[in-house]
C-alpha atoms as a PDB file:
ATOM      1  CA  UNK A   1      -9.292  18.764 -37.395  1.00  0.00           C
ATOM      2  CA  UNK A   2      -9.745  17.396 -41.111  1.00  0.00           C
ATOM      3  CA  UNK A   3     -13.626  16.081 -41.658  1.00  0.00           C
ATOM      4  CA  UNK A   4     -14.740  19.076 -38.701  1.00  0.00           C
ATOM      5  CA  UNK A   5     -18.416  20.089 -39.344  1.00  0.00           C
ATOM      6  CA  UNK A   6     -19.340  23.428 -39.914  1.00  0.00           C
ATOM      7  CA  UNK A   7     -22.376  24.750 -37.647  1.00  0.00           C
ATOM      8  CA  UNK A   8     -22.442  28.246 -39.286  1.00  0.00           C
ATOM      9  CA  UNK A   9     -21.443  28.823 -42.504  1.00  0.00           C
ATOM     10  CA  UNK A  10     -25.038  28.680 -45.388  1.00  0.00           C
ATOM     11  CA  UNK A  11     -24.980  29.554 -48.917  1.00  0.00           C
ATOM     12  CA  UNK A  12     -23.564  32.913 -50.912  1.00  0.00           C
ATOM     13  CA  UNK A  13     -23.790  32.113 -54.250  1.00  0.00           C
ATOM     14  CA  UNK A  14     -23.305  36.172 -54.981  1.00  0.00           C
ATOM     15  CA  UNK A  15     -19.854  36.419 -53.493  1.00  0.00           C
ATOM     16  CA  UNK A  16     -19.066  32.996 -55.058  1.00  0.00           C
ATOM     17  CA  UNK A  17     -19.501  34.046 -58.643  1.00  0.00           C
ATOM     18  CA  UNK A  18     -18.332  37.161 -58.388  1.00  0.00           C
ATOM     19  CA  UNK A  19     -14.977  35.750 -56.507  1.00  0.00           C
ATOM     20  CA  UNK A  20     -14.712  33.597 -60.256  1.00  0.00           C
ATOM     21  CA  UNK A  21     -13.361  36.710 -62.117  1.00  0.00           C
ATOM     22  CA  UNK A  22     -12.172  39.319 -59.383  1.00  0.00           C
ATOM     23  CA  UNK A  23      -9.525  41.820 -61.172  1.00  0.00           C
ATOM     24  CA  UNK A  24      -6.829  42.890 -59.570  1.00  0.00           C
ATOM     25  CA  UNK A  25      -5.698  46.517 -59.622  1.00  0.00           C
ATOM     26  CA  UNK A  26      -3.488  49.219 -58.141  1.00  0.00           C
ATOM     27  CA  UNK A  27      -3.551  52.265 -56.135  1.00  0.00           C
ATOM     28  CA  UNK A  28      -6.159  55.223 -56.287  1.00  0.00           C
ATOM     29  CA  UNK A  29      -8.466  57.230 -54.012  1.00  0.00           C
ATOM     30  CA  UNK A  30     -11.323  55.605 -55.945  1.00  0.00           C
ATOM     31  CA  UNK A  31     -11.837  52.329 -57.824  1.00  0.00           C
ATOM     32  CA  UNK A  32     -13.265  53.502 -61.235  1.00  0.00           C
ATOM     33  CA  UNK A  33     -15.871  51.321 -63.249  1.00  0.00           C
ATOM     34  CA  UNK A  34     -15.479  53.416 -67.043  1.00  0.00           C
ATOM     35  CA  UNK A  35     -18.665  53.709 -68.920  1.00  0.00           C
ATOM     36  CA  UNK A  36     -20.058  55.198 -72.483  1.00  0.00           C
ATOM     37  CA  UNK A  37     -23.195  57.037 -72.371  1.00  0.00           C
ATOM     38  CA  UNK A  38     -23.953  59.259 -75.175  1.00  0.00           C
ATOM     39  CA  UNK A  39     -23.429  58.830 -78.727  1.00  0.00           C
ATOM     40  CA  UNK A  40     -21.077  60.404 -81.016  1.00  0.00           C
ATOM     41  CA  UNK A  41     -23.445  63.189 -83.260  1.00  0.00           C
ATOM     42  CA  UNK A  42     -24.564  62.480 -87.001  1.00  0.00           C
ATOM     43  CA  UNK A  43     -27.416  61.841 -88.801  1.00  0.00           C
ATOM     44  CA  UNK A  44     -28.540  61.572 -92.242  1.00  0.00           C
ATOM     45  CA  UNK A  45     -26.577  63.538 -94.752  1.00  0.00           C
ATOM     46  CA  UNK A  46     -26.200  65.161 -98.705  1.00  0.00           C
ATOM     47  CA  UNK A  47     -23.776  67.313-100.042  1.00  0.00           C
ATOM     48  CA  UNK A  48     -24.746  70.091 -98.948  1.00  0.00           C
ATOM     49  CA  UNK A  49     -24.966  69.027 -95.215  1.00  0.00           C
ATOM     50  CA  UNK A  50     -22.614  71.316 -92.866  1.00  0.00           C
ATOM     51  CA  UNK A  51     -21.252  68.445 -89.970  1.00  0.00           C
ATOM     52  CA  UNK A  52     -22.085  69.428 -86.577  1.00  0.00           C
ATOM     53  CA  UNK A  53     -18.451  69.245 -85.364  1.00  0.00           C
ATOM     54  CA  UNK A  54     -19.617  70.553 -81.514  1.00  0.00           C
ATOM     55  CA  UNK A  55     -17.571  68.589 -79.122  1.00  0.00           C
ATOM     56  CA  UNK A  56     -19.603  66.048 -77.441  1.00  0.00           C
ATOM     57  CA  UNK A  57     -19.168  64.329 -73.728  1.00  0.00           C
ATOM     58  CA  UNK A  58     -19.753  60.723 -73.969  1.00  0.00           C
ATOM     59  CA  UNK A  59     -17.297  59.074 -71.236  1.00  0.00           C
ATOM     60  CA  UNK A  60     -17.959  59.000 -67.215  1.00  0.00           C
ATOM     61  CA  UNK A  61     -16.921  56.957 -64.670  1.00  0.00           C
ATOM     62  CA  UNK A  62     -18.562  55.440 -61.546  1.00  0.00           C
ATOM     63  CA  UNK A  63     -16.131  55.809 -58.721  1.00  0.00           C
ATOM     64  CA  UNK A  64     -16.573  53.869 -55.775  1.00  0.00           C
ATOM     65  CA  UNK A  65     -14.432  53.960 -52.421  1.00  0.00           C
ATOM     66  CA  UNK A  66     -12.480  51.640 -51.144  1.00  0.00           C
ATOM     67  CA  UNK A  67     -13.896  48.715 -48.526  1.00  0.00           C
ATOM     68  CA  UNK A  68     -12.160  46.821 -46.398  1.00  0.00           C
ATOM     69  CA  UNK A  69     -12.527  43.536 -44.507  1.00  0.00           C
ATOM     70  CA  UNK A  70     -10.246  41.307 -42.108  1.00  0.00           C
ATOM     71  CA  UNK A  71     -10.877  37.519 -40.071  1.00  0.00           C
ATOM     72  CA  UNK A  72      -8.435  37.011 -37.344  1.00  0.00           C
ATOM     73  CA  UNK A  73      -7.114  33.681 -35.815  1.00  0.00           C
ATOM     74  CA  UNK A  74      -5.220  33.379 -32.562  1.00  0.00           C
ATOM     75  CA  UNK A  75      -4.033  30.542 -30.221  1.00  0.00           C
ATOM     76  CA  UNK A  76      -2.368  30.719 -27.370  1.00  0.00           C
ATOM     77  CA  UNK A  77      -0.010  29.082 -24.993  1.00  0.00           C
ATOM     78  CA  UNK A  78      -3.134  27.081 -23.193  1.00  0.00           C
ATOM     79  CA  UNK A  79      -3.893  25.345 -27.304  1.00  0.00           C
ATOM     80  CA  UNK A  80      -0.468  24.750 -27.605  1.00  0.00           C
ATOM     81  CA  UNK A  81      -0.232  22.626 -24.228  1.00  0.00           C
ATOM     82  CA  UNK A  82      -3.516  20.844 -24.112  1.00  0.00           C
ATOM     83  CA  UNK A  83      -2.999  19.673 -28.255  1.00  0.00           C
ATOM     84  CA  UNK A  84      -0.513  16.775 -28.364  1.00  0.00           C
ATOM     85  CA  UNK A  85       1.652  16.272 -30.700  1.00  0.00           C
ATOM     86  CA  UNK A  86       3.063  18.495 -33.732  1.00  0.00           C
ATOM     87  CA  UNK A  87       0.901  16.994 -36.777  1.00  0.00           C
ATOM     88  CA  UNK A  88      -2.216  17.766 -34.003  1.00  0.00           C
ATOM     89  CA  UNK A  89      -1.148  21.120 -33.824  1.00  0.00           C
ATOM     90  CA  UNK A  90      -0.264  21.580 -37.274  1.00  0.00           C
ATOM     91  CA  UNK A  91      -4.203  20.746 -37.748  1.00  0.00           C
ATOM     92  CA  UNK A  92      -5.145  22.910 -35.718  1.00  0.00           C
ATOM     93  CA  UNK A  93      -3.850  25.864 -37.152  1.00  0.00           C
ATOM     94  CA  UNK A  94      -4.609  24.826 -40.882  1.00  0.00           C
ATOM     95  CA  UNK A  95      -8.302  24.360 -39.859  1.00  0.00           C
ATOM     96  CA  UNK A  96      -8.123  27.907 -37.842  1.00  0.00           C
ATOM     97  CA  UNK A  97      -6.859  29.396 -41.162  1.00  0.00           C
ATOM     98  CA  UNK A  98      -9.953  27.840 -42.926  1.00  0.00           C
ATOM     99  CA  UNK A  99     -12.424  29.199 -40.452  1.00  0.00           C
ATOM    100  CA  UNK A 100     -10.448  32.700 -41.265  1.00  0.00           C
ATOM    101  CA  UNK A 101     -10.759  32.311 -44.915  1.00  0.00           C
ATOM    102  CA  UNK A 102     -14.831  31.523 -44.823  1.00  0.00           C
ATOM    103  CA  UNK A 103     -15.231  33.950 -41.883  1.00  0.00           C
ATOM    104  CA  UNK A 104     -13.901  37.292 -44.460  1.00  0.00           C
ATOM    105  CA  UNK A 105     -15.708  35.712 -47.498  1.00  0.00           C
ATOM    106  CA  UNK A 106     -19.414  35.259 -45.625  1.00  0.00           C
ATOM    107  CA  UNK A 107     -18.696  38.981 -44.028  1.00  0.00           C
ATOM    108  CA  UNK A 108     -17.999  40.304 -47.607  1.00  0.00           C
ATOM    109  CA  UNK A 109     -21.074  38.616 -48.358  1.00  0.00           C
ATOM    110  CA  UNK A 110     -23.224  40.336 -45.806  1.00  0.00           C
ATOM    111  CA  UNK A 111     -21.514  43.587 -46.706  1.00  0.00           C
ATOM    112  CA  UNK A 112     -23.112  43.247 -50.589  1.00  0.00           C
ATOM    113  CA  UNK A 113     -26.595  42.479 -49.333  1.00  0.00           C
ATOM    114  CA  UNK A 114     -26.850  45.063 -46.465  1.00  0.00           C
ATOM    115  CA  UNK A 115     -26.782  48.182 -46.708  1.00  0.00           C
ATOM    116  CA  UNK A 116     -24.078  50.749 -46.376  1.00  0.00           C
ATOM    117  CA  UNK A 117     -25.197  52.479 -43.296  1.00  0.00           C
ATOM    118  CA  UNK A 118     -26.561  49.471 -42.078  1.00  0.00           C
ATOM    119  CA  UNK A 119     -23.143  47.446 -42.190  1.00  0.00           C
ATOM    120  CA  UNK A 120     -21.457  50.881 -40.334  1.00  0.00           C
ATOM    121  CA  UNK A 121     -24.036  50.604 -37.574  1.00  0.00           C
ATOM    122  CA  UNK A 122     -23.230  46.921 -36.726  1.00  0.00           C
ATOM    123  CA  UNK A 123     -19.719  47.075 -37.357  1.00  0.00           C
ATOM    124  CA  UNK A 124     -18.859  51.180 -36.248  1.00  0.00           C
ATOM    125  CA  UNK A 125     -18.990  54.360 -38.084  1.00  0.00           C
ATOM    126  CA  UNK A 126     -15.355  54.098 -39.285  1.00  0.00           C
ATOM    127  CA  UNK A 127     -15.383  50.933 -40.992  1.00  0.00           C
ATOM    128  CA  UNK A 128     -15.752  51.072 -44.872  1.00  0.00           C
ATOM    129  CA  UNK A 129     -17.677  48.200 -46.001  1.00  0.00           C
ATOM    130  CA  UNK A 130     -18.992  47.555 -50.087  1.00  0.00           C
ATOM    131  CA  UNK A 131     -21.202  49.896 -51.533  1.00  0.00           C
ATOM    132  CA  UNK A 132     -23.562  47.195 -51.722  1.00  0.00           C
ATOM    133  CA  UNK A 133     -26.437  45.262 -53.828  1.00  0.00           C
ATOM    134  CA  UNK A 134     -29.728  47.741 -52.174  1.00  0.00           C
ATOM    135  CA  UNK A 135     -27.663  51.022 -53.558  1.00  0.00           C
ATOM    136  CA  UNK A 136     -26.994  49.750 -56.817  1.00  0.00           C
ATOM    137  CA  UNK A 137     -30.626  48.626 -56.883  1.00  0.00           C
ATOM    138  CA  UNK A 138     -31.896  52.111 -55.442  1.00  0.00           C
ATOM    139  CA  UNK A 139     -34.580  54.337 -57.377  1.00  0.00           C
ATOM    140  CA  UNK A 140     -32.754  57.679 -55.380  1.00  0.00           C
ATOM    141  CA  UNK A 141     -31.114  59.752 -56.857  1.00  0.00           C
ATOM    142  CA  UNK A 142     -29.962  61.477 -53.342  1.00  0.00           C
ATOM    143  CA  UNK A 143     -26.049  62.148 -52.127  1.00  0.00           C
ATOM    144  CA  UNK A 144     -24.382  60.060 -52.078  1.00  0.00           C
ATOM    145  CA  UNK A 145     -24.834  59.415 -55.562  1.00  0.00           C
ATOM    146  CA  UNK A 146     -24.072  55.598 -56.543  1.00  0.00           C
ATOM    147  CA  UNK A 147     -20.598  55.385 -58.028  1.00  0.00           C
ATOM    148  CA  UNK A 148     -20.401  59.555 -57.481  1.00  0.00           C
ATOM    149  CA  UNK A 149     -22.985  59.719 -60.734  1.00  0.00           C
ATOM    150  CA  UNK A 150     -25.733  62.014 -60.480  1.00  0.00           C
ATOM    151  CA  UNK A 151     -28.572  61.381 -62.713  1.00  0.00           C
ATOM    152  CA  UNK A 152     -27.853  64.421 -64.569  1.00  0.00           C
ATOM    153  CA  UNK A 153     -24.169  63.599 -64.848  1.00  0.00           C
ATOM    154  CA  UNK A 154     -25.472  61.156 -67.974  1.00  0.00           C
ATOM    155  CA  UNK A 155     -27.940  63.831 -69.345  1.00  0.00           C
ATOM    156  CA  UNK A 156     -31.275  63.529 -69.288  1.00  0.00           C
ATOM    157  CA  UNK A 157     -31.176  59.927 -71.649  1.00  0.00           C
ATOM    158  CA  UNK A 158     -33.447  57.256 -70.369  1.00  0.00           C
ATOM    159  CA  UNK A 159     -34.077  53.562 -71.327  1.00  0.00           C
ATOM    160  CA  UNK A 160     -35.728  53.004 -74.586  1.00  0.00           C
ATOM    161  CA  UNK A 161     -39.636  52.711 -74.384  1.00  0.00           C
ATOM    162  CA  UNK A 162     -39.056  53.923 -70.546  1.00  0.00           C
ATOM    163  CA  UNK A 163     -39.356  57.262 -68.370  1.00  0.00           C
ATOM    164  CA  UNK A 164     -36.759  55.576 -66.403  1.00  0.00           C
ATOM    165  CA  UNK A 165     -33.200  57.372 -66.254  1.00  0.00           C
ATOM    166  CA  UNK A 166     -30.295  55.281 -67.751  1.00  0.00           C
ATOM    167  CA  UNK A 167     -28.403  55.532 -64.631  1.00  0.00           C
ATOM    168  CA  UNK A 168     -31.450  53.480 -62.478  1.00  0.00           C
ATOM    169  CA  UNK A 169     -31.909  49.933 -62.140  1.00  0.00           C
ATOM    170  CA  UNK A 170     -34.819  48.478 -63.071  1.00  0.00           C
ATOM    171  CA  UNK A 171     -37.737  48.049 -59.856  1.00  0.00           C
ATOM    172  CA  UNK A 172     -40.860  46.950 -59.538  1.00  0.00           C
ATOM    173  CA  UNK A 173     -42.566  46.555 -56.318  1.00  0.00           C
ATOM    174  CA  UNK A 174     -46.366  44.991 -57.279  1.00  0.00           C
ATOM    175  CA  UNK A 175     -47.700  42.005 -55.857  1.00  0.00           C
ATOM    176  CA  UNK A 176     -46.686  38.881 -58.028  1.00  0.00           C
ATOM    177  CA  UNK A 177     -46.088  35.302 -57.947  1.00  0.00           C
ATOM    178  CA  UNK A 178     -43.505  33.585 -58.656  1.00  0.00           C
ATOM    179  CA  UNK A 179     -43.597  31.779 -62.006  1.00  0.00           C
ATOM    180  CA  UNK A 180     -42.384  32.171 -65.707  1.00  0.00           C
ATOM    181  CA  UNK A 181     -44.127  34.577 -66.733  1.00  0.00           C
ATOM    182  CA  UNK A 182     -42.697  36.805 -63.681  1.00  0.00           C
ATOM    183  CA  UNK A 183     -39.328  36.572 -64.264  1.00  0.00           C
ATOM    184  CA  UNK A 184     -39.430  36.975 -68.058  1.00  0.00           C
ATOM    185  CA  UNK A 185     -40.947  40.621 -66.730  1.00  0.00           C
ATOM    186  CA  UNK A 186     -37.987  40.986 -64.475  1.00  0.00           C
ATOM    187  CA  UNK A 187     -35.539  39.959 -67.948  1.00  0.00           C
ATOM    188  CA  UNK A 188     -37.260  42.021 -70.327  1.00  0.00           C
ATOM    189  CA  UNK A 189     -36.986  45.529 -68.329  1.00  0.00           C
ATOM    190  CA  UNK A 190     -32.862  44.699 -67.804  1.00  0.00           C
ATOM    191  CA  UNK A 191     -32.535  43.773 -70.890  1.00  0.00           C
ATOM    192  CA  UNK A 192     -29.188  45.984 -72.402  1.00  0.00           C
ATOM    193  CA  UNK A 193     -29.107  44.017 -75.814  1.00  0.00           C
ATOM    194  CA  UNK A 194     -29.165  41.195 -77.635  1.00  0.00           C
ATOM    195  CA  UNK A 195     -26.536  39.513 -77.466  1.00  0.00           C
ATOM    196  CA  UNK A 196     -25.465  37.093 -74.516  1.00  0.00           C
ATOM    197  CA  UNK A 197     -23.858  40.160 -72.354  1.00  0.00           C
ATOM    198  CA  UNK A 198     -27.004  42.094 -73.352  1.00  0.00           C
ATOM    199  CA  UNK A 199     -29.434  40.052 -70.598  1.00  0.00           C
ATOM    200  CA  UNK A 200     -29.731  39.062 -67.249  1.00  0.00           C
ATOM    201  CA  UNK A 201     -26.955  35.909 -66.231  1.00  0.00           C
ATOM    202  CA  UNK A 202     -27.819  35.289 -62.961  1.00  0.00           C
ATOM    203  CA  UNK A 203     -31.232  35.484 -61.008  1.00  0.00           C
ATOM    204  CA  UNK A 204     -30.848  35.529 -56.946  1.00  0.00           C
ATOM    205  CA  UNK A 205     -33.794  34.922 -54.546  1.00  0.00           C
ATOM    206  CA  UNK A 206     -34.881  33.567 -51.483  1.00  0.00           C
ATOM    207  CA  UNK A 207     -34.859  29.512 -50.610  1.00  0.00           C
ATOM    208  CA  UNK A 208     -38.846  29.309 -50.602  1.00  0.00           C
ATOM    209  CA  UNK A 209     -39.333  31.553 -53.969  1.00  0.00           C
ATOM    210  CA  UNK A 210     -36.763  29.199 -55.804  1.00  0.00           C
ATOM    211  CA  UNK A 211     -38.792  26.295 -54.878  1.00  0.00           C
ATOM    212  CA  UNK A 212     -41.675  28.044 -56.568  1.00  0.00           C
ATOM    213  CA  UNK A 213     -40.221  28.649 -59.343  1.00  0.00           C
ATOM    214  CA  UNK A 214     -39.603  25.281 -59.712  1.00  0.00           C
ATOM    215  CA  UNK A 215     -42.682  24.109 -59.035  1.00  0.00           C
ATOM    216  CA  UNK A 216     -44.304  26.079 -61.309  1.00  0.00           C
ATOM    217  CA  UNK A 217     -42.182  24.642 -64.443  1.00  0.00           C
ATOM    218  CA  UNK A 218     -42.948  20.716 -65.714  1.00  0.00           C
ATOM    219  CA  UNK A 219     -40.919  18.245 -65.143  1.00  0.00           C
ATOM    220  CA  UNK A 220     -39.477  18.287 -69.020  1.00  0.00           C
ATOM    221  CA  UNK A 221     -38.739  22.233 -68.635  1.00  0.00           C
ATOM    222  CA  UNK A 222     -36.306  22.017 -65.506  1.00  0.00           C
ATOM    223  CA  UNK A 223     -32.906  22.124 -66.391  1.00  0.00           C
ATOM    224  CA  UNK A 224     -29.946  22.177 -63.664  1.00  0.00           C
ATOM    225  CA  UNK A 225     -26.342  23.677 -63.600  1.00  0.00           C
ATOM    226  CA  UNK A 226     -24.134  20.490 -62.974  1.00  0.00           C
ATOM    227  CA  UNK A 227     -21.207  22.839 -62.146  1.00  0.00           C
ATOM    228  CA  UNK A 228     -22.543  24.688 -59.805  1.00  0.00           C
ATOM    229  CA  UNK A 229     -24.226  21.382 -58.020  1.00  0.00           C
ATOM    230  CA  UNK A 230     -20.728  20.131 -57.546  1.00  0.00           C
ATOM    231  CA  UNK A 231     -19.604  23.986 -55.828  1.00  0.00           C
ATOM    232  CA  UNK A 232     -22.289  22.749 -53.515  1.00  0.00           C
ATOM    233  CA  UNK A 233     -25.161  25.079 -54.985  1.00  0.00           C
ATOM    234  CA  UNK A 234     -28.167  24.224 -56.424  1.00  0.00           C
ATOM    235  CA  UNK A 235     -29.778  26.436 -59.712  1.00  0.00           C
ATOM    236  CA  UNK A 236     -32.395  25.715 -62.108  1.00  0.00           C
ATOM    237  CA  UNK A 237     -31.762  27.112 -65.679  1.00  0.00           C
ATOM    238  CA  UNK A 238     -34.210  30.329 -67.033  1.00  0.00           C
ATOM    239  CA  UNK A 239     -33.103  30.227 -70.821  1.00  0.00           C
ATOM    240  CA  UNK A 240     -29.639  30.413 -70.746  1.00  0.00           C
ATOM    241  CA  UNK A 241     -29.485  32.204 -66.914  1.00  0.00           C
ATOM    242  CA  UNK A 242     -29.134  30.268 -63.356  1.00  0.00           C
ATOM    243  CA  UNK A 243     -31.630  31.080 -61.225  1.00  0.00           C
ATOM    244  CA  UNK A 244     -30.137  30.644 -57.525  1.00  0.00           C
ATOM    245  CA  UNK A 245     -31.235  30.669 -54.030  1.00  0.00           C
ATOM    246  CA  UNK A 246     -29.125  32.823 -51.636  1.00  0.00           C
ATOM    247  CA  UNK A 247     -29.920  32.983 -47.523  1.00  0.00           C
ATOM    248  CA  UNK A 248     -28.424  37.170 -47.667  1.00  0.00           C
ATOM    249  CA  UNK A 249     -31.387  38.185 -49.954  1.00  0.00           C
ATOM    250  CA  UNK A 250     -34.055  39.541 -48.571  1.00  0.00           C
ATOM    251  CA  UNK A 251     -37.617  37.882 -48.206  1.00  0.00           C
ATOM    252  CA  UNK A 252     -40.080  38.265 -51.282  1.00  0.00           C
ATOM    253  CA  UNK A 253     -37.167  39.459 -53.354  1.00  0.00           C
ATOM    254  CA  UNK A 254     -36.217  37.942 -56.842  1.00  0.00           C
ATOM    255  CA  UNK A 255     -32.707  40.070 -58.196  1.00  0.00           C
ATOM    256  CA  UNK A 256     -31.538  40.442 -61.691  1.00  0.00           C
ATOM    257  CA  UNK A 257     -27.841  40.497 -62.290  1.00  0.00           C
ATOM    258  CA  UNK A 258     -25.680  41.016 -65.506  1.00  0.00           C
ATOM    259  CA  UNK A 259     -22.301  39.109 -64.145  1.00  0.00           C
ATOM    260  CA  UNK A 260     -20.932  40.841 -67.308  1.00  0.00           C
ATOM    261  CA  UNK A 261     -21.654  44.271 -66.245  1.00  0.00           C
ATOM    262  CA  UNK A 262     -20.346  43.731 -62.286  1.00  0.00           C
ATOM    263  CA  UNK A 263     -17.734  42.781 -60.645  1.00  0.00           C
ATOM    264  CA  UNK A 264     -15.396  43.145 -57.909  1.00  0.00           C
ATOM    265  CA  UNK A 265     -11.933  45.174 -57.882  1.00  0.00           C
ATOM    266  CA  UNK A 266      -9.708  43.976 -55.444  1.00  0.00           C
ATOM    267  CA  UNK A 267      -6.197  45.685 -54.493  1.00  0.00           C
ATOM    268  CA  UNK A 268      -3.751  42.940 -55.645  1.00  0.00           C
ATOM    269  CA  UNK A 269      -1.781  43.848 -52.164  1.00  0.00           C
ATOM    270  CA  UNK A 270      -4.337  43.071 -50.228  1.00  0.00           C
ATOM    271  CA  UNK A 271      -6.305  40.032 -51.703  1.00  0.00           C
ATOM    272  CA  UNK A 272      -6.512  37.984 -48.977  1.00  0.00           C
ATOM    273  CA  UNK A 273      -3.317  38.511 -47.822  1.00  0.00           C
ATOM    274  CA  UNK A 274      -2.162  36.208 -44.652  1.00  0.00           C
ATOM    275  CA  UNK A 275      -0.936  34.482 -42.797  1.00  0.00           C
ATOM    276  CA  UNK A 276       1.444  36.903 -41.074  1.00  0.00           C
ATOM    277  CA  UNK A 277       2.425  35.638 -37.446  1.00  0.00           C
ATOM    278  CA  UNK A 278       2.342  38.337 -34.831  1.00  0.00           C
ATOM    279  CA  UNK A 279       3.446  37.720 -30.774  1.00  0.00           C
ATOM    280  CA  UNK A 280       2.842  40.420 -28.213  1.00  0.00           C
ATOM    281  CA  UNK A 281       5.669  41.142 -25.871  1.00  0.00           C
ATOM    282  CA  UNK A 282       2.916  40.783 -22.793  1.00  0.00           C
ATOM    283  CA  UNK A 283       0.932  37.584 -24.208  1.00  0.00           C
ATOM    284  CA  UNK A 284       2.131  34.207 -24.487  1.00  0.00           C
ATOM    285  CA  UNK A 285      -0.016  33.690 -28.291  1.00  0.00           C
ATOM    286  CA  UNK A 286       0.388  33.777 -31.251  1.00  0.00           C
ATOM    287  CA  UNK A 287      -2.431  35.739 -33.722  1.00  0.00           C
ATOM    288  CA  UNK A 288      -2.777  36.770 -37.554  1.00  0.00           C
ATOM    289  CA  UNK A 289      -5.174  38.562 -40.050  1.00  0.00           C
ATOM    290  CA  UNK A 290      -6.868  37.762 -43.285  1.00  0.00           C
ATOM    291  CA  UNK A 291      -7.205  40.837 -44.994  1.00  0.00           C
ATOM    292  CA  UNK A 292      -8.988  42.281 -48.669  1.00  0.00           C
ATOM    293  CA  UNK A 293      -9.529  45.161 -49.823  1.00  0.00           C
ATOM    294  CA  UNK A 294     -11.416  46.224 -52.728  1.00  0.00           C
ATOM    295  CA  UNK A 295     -14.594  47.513 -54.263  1.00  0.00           C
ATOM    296  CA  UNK A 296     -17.855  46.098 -55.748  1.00  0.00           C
ATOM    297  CA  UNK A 297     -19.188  48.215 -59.077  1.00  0.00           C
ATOM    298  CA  UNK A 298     -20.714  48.313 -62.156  1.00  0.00           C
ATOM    299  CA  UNK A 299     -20.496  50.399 -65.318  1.00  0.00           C
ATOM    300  CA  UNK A 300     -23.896  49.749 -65.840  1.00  0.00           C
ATOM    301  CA  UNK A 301     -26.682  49.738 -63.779  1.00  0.00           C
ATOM    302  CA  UNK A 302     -29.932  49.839 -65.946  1.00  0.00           C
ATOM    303  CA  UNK A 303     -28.509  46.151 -66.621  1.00  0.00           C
ATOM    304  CA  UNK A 304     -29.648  45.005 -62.856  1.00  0.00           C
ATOM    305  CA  UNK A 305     -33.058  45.015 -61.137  1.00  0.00           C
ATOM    306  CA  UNK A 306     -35.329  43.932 -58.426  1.00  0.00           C
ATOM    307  CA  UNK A 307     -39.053  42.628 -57.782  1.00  0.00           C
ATOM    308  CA  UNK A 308     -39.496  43.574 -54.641  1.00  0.00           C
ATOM    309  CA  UNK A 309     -43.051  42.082 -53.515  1.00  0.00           C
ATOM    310  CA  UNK A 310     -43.099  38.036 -55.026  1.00  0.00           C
ATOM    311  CA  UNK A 311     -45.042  35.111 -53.527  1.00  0.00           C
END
């Protein structure tokens, strides 16, 4: 089947860059994302100063459960007559494998985009999907808490020349169009720090807002990712930050994502594991199962945010 064409499959630039760096870690009832939040206590001094020497909580961590995901290919006795000849077989399965592999990814890739519940109510109650893109973008503060963090867990500190709590992404849901100007607003209120891990890396939104976006730069200010061209995606550079379009986010949405600050934890037992062969004693085929499992997190989330109402 080399050269098939694929009639499904559309672009998820999302679970493609954050498939780049996935770690790999153990066992635990939660997959923990360890984050600083307070500083240590000082201040000005003289000699006479007495130290405040109070102990002083400054670590957390955002806990997140574990999700889980599987594709399954089978063929049975009726493939194995009608294809002729081993090597025609042997293609067959290889290119069944393939549909396996892009069927988990593009699920996982649904799974960051919709919600929790929502993903349970298509799939069942008892599947455990990512806790996904929408939460980590959520202004709530309502159980269940996003990584297990109240508000309050992190004091009562909020971003500098902001009401906003530290543990809140960033939101803003006026009318706007899309141009320059809009998405340095959308930078400058994720903005963590200076430095290069200190800002926004990576800007998803819809097909026709990119195109806008475009449009409204000239012709000498549109730069392009080559690498990411050749992975079959197309970005246009904002400063140093692609700006993508992804067909999972939602419509008038333009997202703001710190790929330093993010990521996704996967079991190193069960990345991807496959292909093992099962045969049922009362079927004549032959089946097996992709499988992950994993989480999706951040340590951070005031680096991320959302304008939710672009044109």
């Amino acid at each position: 089947m080399p050269g098939a064409t694929d009639n499904w499959k559309m672009g998820n630039i999302l679970m493609f860059k954050l498939l780049d760096d996935v770690e790999k870690i153990g066992s635990g009832e939660y997959v923990r994302f360890v984050l600083e939040y307070a500083k240590s206590r000082g201040g000005p001094m003289s000699g006479s100063t007495v130290f405040d020497t109070a102990k002083k909580a400054f670590l957390n961590a955002a806990r997140f459960p574990w999700a889980f995901f599987y594709s399954n290919f089978t063929y049975d006795i009726e493939d194995e007559v009608q294809i002729n000849g081993d090597m025609a077989e042997l293609d067959f399965v290889m290119k069944g494998l393939d549909n396996a592999q892009k069927t988990i990814r593009d699920l996982m890739g649904d799974s960051l985009w919709a919600t929790y519940a929502a993903s349970q109510t298509t799939y069942g109650t008892t599947t455990k999907p990512f806790w996904d893109v929408a939460n980590l973008m959520a202004q709530s503060d309502t159980s269940p808490y996003y990584g297990l963090i109240q508000m309050a867990d992190l004091g009562t500190f909020t971003r500098e020349g902001s009401s906003v709590n530290i543990w809140q992404a960033y939101q803003n849901a006026n009318a706007l169009v899309m141009s320059f100007s809009t998405m340095q607003t959308l930078r400058r209120n994720c903005m963590v720090g200076e430095g290069p891990n200190g800002i926004p890396n990576l800007y998803v939104t819809t097909p026709t807002l990119w195109d806008k976006f475009e449009n409204s730069l000239q012709a000498a200010q549109r730069f392009y990712n080559q690498d990411l061209a050749k992975a079959g995606f197309q970005s246009i550079m904002f400063g140093l930050a692609d700006v993508v379009w992804d067909h999972k986010c939602d419509a008038s949405y333009v997202n703001a994502f710190n790929r330093s600050k993010m990521g996704i934890k996967a079991h190193r037992d069960k990345y991807f594991v496959g292909p093992v062969w099962k045969e049922p004693t009362n079927q004549a085929l032959k089946t097996t199962q992709i499988i992950f499992s994993g989480a999706f997190g951040t340590p951070e989330r005031r680096a991320f945010g959302r304008l939710t109402n672009v044109s």
